[in-house]
PDB file of N, CA and C in Angstrom:
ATOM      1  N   UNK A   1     -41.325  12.850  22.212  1.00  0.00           N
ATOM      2  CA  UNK A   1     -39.909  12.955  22.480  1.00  0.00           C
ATOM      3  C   UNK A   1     -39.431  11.656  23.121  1.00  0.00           C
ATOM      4  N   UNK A   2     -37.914  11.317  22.605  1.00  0.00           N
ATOM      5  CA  UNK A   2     -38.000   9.602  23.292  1.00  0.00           C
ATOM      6  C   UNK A   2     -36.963  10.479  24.469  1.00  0.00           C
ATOM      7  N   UNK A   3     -36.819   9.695  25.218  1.00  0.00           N
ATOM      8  CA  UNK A   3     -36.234   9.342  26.443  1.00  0.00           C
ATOM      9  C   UNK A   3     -35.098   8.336  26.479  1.00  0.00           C
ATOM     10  N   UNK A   4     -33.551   9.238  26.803  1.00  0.00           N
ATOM     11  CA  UNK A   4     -32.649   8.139  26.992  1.00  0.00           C
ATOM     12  C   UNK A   4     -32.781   7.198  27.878  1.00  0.00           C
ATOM     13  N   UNK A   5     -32.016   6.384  27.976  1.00  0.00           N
ATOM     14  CA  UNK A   5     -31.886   5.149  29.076  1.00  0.00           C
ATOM     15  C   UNK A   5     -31.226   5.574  30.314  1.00  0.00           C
ATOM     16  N   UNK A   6     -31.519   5.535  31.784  1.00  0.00           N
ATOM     17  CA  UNK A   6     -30.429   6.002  32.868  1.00  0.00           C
ATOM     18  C   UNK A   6     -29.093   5.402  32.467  1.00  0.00           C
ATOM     19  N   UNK A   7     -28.684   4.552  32.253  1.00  0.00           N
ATOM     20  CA  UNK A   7     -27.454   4.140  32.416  1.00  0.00           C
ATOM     21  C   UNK A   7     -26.423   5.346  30.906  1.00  0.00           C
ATOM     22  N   UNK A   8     -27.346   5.838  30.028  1.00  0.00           N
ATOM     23  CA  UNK A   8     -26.665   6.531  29.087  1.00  0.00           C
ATOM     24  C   UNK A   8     -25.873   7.842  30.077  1.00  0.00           C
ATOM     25  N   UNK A   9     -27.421   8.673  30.660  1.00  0.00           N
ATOM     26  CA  UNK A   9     -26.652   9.469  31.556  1.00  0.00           C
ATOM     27  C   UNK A   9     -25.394   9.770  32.554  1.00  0.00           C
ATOM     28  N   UNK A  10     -25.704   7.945  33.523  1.00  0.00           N
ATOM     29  CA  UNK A  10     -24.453   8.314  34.279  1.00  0.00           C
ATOM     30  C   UNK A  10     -23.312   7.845  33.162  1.00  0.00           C
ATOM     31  N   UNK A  11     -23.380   7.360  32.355  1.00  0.00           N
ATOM     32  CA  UNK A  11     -22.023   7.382  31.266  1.00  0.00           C
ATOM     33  C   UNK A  11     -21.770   8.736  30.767  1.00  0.00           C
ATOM     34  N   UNK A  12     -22.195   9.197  30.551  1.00  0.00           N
ATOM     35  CA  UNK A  12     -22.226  10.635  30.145  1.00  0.00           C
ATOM     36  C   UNK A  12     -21.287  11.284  31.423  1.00  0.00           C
ATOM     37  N   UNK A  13     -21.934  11.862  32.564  1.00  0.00           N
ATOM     38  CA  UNK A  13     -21.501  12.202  33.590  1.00  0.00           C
ATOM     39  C   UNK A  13     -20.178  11.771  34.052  1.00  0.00           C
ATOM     40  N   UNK A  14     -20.272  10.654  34.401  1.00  0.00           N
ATOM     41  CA  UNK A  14     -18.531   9.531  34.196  1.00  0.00           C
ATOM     42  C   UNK A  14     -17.435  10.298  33.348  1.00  0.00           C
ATOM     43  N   UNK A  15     -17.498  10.372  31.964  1.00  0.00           N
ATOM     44  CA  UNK A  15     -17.038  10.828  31.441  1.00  0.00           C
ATOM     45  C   UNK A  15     -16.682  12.087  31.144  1.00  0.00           C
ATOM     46  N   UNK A  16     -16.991  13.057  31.485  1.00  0.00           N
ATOM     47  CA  UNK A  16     -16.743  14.520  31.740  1.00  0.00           C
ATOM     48  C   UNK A  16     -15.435  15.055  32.110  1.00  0.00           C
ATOM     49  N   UNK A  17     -15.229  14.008  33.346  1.00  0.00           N
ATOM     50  CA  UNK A  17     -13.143  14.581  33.746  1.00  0.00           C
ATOM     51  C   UNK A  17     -12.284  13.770  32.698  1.00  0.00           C
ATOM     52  N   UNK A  18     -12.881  13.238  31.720  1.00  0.00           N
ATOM     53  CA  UNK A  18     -11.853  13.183  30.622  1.00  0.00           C
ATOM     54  C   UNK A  18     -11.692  14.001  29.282  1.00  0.00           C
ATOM     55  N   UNK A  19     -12.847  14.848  29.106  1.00  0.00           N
ATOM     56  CA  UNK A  19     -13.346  15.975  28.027  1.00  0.00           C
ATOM     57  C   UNK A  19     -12.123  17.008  27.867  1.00  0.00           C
ATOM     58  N   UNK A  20     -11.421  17.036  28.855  1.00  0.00           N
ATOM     59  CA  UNK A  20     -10.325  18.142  28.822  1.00  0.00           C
ATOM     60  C   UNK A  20      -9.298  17.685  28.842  1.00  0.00           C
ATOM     61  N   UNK A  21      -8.998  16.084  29.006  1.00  0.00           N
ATOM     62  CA  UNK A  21      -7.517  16.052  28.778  1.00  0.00           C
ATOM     63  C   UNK A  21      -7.325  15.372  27.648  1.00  0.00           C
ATOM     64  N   UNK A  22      -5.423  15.793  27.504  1.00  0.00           N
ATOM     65  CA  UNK A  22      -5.059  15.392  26.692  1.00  0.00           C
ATOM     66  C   UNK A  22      -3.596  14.962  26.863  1.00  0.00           C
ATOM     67  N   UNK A  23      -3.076  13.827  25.688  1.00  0.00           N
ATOM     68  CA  UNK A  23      -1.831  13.104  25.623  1.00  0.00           C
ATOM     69  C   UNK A  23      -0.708  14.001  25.281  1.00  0.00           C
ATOM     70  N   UNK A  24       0.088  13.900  25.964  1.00  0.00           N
ATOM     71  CA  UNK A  24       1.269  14.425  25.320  1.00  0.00           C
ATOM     72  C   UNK A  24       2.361  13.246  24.738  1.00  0.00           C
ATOM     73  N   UNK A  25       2.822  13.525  23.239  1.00  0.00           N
ATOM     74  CA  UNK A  25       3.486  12.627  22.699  1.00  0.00           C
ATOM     75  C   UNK A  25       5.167  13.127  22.840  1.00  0.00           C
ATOM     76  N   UNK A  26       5.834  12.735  23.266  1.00  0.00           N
ATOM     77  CA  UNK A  26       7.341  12.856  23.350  1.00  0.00           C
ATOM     78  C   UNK A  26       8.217  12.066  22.885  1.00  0.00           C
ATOM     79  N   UNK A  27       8.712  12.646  21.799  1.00  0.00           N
ATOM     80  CA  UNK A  27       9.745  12.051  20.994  1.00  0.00           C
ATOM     81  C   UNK A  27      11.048  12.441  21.282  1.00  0.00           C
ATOM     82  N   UNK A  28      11.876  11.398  21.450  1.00  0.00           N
ATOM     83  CA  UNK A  28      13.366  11.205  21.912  1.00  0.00           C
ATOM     84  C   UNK A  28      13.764  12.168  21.078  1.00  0.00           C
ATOM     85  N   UNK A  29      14.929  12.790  21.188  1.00  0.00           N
ATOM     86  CA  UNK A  29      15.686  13.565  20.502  1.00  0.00           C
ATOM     87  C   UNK A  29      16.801  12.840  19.827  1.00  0.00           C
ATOM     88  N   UNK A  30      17.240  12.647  18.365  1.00  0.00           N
ATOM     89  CA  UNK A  30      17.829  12.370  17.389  1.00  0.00           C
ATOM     90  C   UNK A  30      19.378  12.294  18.032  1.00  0.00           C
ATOM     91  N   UNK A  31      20.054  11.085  18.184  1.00  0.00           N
ATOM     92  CA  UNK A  31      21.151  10.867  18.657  1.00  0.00           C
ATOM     93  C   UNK A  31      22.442  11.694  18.018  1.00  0.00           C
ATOM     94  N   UNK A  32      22.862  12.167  18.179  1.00  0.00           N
ATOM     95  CA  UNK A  32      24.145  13.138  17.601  1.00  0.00           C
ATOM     96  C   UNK A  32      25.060  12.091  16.578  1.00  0.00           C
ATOM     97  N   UNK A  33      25.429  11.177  16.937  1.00  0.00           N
ATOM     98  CA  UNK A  33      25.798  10.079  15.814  1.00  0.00           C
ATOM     99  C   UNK A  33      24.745  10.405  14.677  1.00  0.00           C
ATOM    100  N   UNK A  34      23.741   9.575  14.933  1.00  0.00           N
ATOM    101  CA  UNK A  34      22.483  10.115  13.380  1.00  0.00           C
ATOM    102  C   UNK A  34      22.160  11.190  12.825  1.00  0.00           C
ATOM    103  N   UNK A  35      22.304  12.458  13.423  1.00  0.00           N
ATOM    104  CA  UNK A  35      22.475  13.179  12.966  1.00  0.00           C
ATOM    105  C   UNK A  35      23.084  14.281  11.895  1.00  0.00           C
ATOM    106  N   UNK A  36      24.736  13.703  12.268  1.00  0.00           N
ATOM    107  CA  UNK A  36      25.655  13.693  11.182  1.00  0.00           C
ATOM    108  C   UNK A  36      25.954  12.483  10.458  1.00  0.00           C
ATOM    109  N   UNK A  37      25.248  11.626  10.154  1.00  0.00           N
ATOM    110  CA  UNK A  37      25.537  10.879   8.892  1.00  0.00           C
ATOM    111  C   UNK A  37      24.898  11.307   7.625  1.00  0.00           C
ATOM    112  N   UNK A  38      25.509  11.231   6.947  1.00  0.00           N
ATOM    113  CA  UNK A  38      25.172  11.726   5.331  1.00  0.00           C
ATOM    114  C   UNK A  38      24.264  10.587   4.613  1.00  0.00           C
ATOM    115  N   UNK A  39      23.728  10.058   4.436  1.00  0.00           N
ATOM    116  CA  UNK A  39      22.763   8.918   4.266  1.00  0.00           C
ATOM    117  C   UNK A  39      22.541   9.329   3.014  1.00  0.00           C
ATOM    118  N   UNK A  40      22.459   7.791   1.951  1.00  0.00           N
ATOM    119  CA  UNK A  40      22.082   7.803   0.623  1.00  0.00           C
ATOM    120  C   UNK A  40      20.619   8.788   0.547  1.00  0.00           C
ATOM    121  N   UNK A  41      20.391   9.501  -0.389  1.00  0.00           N
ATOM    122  CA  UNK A  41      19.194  10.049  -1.176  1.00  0.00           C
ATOM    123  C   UNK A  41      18.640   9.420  -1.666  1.00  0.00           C
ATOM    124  N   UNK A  42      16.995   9.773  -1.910  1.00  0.00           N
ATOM    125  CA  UNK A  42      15.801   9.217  -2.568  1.00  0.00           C
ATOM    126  C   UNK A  42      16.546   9.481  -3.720  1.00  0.00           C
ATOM    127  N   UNK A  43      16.286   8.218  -4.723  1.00  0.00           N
ATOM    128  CA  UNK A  43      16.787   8.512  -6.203  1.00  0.00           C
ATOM    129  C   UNK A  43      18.107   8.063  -6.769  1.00  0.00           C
ATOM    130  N   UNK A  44      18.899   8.107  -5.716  1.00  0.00           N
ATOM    131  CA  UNK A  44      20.175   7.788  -6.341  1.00  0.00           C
ATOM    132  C   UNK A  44      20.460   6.164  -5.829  1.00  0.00           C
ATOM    133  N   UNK A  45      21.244   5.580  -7.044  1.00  0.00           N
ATOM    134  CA  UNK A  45      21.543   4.255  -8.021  1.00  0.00           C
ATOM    135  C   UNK A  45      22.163   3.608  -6.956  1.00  0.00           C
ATOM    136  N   UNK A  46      21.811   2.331  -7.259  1.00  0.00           N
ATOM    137  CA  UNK A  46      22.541   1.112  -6.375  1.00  0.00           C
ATOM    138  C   UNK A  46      23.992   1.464  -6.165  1.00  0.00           C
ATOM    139  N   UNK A  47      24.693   1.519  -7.669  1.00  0.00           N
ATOM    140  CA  UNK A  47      25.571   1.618  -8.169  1.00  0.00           C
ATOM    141  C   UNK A  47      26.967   3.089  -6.844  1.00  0.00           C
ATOM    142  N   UNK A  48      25.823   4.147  -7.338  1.00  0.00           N
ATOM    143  CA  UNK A  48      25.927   4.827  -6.858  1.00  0.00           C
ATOM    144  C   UNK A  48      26.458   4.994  -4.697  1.00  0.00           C
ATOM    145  N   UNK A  49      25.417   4.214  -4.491  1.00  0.00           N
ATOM    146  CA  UNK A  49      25.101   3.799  -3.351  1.00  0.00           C
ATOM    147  C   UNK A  49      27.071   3.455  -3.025  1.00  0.00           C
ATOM    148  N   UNK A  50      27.057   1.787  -3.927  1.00  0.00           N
ATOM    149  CA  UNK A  50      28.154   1.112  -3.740  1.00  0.00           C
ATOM    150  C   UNK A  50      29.469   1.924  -3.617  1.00  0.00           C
ATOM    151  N   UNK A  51      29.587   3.036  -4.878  1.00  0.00           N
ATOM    152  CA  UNK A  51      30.609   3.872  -5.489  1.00  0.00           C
ATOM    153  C   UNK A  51      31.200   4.463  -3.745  1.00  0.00           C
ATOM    154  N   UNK A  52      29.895   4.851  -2.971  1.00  0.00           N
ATOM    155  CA  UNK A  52      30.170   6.148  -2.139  1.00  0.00           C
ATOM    156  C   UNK A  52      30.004   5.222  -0.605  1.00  0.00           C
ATOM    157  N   UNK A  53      29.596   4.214  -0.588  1.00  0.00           N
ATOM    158  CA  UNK A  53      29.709   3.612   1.230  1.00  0.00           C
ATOM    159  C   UNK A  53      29.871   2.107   1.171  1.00  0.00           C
ATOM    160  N   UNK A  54      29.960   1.551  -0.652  1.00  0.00           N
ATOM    161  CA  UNK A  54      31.157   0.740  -0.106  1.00  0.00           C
ATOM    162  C   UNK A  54      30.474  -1.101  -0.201  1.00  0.00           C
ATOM    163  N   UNK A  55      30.515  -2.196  -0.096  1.00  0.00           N
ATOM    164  CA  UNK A  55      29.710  -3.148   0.206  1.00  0.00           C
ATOM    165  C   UNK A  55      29.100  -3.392   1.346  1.00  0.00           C
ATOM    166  N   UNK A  56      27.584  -3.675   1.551  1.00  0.00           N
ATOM    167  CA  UNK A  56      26.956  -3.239   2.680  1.00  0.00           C
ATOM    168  C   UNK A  56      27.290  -4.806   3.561  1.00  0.00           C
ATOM    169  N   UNK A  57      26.480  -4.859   4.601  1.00  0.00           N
ATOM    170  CA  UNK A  57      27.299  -6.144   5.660  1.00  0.00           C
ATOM    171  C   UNK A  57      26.197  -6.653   5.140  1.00  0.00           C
ATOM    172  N   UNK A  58      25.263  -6.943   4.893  1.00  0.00           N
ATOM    173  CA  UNK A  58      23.912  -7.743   4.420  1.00  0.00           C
ATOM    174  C   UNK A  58      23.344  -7.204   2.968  1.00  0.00           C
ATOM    175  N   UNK A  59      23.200  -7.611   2.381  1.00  0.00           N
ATOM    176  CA  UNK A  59      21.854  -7.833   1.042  1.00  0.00           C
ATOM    177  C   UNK A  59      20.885  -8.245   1.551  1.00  0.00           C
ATOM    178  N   UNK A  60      19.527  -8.092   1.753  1.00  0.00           N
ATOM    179  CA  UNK A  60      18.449  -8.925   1.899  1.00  0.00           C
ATOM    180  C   UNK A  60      17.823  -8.815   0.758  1.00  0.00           C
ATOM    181  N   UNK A  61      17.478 -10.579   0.504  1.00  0.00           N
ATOM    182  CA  UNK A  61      16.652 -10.770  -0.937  1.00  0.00           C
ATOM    183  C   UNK A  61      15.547  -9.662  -1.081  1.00  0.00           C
ATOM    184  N   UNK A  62      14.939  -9.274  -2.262  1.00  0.00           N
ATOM    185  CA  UNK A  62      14.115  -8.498  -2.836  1.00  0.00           C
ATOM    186  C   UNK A  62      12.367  -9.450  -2.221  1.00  0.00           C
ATOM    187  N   UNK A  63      11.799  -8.259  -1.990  1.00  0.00           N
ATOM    188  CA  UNK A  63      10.231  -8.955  -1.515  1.00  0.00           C
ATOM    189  C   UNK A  63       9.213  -8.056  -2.448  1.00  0.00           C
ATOM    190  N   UNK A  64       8.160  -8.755  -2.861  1.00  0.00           N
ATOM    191  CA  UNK A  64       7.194  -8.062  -3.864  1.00  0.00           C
ATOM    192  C   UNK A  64       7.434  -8.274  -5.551  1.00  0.00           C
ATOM    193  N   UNK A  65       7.089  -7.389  -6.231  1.00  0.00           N
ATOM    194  CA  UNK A  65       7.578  -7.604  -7.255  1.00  0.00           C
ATOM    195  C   UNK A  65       7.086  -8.618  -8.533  1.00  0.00           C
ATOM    196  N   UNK A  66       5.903  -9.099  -7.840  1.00  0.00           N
ATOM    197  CA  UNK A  66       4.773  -9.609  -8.528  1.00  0.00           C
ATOM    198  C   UNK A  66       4.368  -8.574  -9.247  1.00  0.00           C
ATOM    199  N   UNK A  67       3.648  -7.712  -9.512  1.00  0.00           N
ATOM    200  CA  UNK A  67       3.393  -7.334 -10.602  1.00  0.00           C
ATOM    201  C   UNK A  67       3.962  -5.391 -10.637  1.00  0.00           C
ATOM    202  N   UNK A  68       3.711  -4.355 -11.458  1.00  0.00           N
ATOM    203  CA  UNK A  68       3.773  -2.939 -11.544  1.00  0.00           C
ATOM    204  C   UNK A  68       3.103  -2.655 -10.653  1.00  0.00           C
ATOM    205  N   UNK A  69       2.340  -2.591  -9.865  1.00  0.00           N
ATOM    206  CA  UNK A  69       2.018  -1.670  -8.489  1.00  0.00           C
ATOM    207  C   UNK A  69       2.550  -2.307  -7.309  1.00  0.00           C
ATOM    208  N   UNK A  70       3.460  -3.490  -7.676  1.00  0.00           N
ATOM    209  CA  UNK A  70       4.068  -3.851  -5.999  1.00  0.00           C
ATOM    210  C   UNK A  70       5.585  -3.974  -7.009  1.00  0.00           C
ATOM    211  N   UNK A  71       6.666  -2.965  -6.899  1.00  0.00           N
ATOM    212  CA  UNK A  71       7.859  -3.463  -7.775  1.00  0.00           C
ATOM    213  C   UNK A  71       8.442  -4.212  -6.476  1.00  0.00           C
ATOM    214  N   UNK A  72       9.643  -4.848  -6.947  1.00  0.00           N
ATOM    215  CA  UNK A  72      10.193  -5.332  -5.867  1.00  0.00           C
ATOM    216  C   UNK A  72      11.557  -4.297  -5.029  1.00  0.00           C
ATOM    217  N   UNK A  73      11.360  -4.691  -3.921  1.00  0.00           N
ATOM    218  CA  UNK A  73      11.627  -3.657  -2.663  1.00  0.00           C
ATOM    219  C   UNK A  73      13.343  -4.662  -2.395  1.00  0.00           C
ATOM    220  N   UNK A  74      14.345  -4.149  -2.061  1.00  0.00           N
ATOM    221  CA  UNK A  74      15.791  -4.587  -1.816  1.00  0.00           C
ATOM    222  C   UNK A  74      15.980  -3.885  -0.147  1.00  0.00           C
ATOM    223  N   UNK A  75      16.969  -4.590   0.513  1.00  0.00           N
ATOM    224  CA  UNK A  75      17.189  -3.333   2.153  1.00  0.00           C
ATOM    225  C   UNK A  75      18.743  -4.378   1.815  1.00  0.00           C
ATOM    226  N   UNK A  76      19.349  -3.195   2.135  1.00  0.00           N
ATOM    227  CA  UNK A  76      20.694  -3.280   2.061  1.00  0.00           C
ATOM    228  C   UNK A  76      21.110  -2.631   3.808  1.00  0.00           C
ATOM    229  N   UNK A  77      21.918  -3.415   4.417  1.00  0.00           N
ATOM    230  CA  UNK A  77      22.167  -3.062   5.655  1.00  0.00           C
ATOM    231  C   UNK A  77      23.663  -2.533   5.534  1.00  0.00           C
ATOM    232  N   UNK A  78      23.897  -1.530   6.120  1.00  0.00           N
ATOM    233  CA  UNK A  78      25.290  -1.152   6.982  1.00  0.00           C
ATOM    234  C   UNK A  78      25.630  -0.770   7.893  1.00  0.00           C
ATOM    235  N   UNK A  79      26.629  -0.521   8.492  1.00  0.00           N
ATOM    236  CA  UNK A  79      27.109  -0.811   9.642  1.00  0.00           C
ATOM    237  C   UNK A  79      26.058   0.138  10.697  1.00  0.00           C
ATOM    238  N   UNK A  80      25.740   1.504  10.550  1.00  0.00           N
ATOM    239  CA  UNK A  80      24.835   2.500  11.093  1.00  0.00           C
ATOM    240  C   UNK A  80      23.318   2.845  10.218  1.00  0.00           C
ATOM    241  N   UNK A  81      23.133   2.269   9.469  1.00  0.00           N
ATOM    242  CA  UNK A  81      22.044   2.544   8.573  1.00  0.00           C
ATOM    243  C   UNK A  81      21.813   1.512   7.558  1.00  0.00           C
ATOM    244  N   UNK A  82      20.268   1.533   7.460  1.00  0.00           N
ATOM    245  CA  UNK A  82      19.901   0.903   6.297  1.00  0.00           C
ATOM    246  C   UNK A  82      19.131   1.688   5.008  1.00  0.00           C
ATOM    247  N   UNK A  83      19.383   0.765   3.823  1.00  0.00           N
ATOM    248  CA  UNK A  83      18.888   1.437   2.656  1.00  0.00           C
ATOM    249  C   UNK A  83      18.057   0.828   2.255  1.00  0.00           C
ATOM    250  N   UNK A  84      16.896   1.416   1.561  1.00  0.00           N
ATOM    251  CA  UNK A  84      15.956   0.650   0.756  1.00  0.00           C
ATOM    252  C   UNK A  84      15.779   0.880  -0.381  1.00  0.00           C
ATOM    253  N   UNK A  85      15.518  -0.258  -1.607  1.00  0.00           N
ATOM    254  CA  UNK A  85      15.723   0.367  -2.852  1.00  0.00           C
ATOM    255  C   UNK A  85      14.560  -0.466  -3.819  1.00  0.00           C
ATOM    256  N   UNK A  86      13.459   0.550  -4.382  1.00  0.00           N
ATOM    257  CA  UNK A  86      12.870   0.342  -5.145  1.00  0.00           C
ATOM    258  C   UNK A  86      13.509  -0.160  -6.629  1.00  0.00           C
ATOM    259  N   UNK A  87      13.650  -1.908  -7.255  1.00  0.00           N
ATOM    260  CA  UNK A  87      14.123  -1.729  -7.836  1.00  0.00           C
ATOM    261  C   UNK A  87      15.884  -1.051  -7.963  1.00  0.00           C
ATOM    262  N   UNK A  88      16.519  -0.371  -8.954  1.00  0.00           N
ATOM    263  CA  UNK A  88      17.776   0.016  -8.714  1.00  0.00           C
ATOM    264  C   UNK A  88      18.121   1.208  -7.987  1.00  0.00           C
ATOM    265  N   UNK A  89      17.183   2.213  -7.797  1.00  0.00           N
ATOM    266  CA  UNK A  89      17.339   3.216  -6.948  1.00  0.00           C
ATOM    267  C   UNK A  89      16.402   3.374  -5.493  1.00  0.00           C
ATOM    268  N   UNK A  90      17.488   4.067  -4.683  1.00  0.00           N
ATOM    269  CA  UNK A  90      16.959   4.673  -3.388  1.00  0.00           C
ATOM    270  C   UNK A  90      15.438   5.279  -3.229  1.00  0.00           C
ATOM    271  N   UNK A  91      14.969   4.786  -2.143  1.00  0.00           N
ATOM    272  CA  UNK A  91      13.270   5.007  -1.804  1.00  0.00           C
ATOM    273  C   UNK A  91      13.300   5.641  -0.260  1.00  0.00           C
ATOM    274  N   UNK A  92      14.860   5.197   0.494  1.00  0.00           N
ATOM    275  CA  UNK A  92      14.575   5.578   2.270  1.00  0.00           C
ATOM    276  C   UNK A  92      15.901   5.332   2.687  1.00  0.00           C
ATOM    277  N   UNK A  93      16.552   5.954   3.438  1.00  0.00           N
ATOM    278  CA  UNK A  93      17.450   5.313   4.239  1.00  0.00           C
ATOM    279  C   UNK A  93      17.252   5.769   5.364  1.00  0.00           C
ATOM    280  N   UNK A  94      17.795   4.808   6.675  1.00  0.00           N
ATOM    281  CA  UNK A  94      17.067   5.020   8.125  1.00  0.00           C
ATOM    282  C   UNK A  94      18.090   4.493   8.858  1.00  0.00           C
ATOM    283  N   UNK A  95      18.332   5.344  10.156  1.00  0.00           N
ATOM    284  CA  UNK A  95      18.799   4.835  10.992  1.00  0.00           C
ATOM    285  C   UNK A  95      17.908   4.299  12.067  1.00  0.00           C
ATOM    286  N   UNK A  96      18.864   3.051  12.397  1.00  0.00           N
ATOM    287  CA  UNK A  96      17.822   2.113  13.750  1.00  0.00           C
ATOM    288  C   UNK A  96      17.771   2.834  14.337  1.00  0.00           C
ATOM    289  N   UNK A  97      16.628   3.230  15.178  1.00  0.00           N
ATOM    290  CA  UNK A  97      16.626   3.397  16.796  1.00  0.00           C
ATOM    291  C   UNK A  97      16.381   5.325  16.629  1.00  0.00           C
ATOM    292  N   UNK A  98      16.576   5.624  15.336  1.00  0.00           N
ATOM    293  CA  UNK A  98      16.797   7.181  15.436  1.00  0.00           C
ATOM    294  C   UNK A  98      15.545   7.891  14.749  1.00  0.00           C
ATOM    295  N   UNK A  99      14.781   8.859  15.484  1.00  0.00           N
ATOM    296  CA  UNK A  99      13.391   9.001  15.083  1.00  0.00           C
ATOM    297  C   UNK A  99      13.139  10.093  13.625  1.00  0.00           C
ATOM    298  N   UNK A 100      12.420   9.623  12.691  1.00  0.00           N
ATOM    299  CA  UNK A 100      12.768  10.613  11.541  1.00  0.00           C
ATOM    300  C   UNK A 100      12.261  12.088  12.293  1.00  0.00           C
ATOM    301  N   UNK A 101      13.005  12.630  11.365  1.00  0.00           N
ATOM    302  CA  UNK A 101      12.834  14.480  11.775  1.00  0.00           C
ATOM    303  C   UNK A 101      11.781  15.038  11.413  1.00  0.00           C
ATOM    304  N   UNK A 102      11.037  15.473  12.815  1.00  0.00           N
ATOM    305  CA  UNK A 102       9.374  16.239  12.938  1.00  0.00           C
ATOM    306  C   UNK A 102       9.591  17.729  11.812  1.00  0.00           C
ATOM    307  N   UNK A 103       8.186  17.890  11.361  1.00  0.00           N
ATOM    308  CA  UNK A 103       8.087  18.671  10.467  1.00  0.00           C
ATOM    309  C   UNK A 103       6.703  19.956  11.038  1.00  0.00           C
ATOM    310  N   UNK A 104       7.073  20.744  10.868  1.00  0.00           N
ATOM    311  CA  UNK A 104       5.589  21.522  11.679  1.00  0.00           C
ATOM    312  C   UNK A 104       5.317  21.126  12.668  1.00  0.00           C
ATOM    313  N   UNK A 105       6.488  21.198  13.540  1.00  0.00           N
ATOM    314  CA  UNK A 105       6.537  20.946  15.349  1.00  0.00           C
ATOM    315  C   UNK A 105       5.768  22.237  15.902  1.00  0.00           C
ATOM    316  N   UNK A 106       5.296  23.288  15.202  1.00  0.00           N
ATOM    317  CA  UNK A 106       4.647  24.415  15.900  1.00  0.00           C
ATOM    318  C   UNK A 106       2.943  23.500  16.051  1.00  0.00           C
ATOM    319  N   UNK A 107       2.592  23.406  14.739  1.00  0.00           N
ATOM    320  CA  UNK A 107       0.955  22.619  14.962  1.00  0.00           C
ATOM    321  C   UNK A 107       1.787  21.539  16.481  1.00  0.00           C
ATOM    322  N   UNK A 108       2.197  20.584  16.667  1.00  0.00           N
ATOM    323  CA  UNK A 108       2.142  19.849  17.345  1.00  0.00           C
ATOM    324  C   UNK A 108       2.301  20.152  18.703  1.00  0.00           C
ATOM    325  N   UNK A 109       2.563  21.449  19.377  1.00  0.00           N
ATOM    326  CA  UNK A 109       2.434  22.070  20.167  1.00  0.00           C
ATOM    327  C   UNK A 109       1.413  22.871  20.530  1.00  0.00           C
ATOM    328  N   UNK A 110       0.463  23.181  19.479  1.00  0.00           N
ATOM    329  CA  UNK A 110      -0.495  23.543  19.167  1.00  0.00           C
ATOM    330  C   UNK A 110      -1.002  25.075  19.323  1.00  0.00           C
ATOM    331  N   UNK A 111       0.431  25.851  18.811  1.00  0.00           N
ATOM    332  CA  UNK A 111       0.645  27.412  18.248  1.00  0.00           C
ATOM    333  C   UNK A 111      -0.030  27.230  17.351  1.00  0.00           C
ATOM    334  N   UNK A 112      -1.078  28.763  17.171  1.00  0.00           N
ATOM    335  CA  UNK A 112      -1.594  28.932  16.809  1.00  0.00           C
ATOM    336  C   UNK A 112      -1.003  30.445  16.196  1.00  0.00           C
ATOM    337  N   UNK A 113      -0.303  30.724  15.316  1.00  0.00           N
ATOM    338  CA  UNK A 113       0.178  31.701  14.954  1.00  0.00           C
ATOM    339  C   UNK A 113      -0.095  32.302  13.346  1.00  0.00           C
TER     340      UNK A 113
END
């Protein structure tokens, strides 16, 4: 039978009042402004985009787009939100600063129901 090293043990021991804890993660709550904005959809057209909020305050040039598994990526800024667009249609739109909306907040509390 081998034999650990002393110094494994008192590491071992050391470590014990940390076996039970744990982090709690706290996420800001979604600003009431972001909340009610209606934000472009996955899918729908530049075009589209333009039709319904208008010319954005920035274009930023397209990045990627070297070949079919990297197409090129567009972010169109406005005044409360930005858009991103695979190519001619919508992939994300996001507000700064505003945290996307948790999904199965029961697991993350860690109900067990």
């Amino acid at each position: 039978m081998r034999h650990l090293p002393p110094a494994f043990g008192l590491l071992l021991i050391a470590s014990l009042p940390l076996a039970g804890r744990a982090d709690l993660l706290a996420v800001p709550a979604t600003p009431p402004a972001a909340a009610s904005l209606a934000l472009p959809q996955r899918g729908d057209s530049q075009q589209g985009v333009l039709a319904r909020y208008g010319e954005p305050l920035r274009r930023h040039p397209p990045v990627g787009g070297s070949s079919p598994a990297q197409p090129p990526i567009t972010r169109w800024d406005y005044d409360r939100f930005s858009v991103f667009f695979e190519r001619q249609h919508v992939i994300d739109a996001v507000v700064p600063d505003a945290p996307a909306p948790l999904f199965d907040t029961d697991a993350l509390r860690g109900d067990r129901r």
